[in-house]
Protein backbone atom coordinates (compact mmCIF):
# COMPACT_ATOMS: atom_id res chain seq x y z
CA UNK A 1 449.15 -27.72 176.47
CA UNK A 2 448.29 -25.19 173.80
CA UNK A 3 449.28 -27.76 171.13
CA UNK A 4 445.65 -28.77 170.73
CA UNK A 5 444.01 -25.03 171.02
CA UNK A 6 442.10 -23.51 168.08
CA UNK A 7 443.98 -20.57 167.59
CA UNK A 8 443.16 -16.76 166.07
CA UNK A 9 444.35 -13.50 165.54
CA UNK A 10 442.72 -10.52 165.94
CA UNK A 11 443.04 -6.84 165.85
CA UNK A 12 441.44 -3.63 166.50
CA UNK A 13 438.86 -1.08 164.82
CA UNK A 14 437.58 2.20 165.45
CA UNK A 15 434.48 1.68 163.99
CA UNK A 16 432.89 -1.64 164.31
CA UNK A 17 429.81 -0.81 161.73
CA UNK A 18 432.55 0.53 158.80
CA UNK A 19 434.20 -2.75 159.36
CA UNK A 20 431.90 -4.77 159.10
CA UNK A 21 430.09 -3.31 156.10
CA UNK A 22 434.14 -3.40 154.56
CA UNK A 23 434.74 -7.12 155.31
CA UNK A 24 431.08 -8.42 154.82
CA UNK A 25 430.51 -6.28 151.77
CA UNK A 26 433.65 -4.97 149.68
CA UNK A 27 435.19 -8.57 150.49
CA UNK A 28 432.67 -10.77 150.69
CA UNK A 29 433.50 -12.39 153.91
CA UNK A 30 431.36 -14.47 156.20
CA UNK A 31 431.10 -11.93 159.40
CA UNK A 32 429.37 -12.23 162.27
CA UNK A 33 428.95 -10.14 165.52
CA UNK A 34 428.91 -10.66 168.94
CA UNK A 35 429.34 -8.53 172.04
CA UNK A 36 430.45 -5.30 169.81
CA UNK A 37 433.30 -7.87 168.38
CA UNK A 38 433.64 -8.89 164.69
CA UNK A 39 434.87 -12.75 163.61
CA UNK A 40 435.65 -12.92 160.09
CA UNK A 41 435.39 -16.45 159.17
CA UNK A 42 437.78 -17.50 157.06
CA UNK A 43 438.77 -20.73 154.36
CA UNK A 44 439.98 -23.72 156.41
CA UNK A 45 437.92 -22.98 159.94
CA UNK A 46 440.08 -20.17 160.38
CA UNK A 47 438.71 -17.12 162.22
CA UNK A 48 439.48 -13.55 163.17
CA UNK A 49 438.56 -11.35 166.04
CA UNK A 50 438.27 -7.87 165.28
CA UNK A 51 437.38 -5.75 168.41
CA UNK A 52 436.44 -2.07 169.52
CA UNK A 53 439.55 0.22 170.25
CA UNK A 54 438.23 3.99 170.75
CA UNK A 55 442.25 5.22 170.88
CA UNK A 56 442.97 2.68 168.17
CA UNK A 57 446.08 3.22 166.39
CA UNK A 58 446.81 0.63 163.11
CA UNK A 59 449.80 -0.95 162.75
CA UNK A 60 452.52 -0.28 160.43
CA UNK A 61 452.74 -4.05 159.12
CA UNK A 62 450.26 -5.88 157.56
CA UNK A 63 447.67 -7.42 160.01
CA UNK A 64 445.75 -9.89 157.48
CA UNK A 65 446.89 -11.83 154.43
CA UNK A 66 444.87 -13.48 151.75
CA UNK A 67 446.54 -16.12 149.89
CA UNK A 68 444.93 -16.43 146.42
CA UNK A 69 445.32 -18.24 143.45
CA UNK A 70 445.26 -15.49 140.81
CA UNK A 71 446.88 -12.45 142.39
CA UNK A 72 445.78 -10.25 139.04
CA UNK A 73 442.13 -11.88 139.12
CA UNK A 74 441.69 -10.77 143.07
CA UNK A 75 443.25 -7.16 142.54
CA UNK A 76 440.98 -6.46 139.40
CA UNK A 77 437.74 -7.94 141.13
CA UNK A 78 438.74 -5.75 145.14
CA UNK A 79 439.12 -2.45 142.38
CA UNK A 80 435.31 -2.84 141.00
CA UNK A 81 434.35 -3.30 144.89
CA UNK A 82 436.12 0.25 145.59
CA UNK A 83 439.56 -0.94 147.04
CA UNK A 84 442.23 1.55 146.54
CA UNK A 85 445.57 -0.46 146.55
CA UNK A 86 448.81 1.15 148.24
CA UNK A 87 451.77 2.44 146.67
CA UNK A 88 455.09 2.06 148.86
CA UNK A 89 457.45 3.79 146.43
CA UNK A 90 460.69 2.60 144.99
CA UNK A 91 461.98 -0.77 145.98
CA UNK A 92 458.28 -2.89 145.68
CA UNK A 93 458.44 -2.76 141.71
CA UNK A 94 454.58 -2.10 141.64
CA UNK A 95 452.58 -1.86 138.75
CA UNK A 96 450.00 0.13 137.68
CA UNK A 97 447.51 -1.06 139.98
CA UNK A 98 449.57 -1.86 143.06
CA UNK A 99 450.73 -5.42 142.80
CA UNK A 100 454.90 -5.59 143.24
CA UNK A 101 456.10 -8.30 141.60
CA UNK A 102 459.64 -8.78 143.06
CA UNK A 103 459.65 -8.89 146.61
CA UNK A 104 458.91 -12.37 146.68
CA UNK A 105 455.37 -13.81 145.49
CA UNK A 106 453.41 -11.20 144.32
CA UNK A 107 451.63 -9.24 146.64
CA UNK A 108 448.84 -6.29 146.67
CA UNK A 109 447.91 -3.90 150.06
CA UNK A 110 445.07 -1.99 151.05
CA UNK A 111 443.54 -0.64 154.08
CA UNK A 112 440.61 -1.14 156.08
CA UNK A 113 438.36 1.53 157.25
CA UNK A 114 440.43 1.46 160.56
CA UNK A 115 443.59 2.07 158.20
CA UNK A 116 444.64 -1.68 159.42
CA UNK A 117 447.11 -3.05 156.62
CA UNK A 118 445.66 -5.95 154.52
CA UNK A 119 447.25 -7.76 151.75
CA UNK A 120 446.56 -10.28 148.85
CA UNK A 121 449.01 -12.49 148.02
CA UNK A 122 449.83 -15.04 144.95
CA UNK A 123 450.26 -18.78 147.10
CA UNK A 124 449.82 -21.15 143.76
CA UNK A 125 450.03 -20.95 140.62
């Protein structure tokens, strides 16, 4: 059945062009567009759909992850591109620029245009 489907995610924006110009430009990600929708093509085939949602509300979780090598490389290089990391307060153990480091493997969020939750995350070492 779905065993052999090619699977995706996706979520919604507000404002298609903003998103775009974010994931194509501050992140450097292949993007393409069709039919007012966004893919964001991703390492290993993977893809995302992001599509138009006028009453678009963003979630209170994270919607995307990037897993990344060098969690303190990524952060520094997304902050000269404008990203503004989050702060969550007590409990995350974040440092100066946002990355908590003991709340499993370290971890970073930001926000997209659409205020959609986005992390980066330390996979390897």
């Amino acid at each position: 059945m779905l065993r052999d489907s090619q699977p995706f995610s996706g979520f919604s924006s507000n404002d298609i062009p903003a998103a775009r110009e974010f994931y194509a430009e501050r992140l450097g990600l292949d993007v393409t567009e069709d039919n007012d929708m966004l893919t964001l093509k991703l390492g290993g085939g993977h893809t995302v759909l992001i599509y138009p949602k006028e009453n678009h509300e963003p979630a209170t979780y994270t919607t995307l992850n990037f897993g990344v090598k060098d969690i303190e490389a990524e952060v520094d290089e997304l902050i000269s591109r404008g990203i503004e990391f989050e702060r969550y307060g007590e409990g995350f153990n974040q440092d100066e620029r946002g990355v908590a480091h003991d709340a499993g493997p370290p971890i970073a969020w930001f926000k997209d245009p659409a205020g959609n939750i986005l992390s980066v995350m330390q996979t390897e070492s």
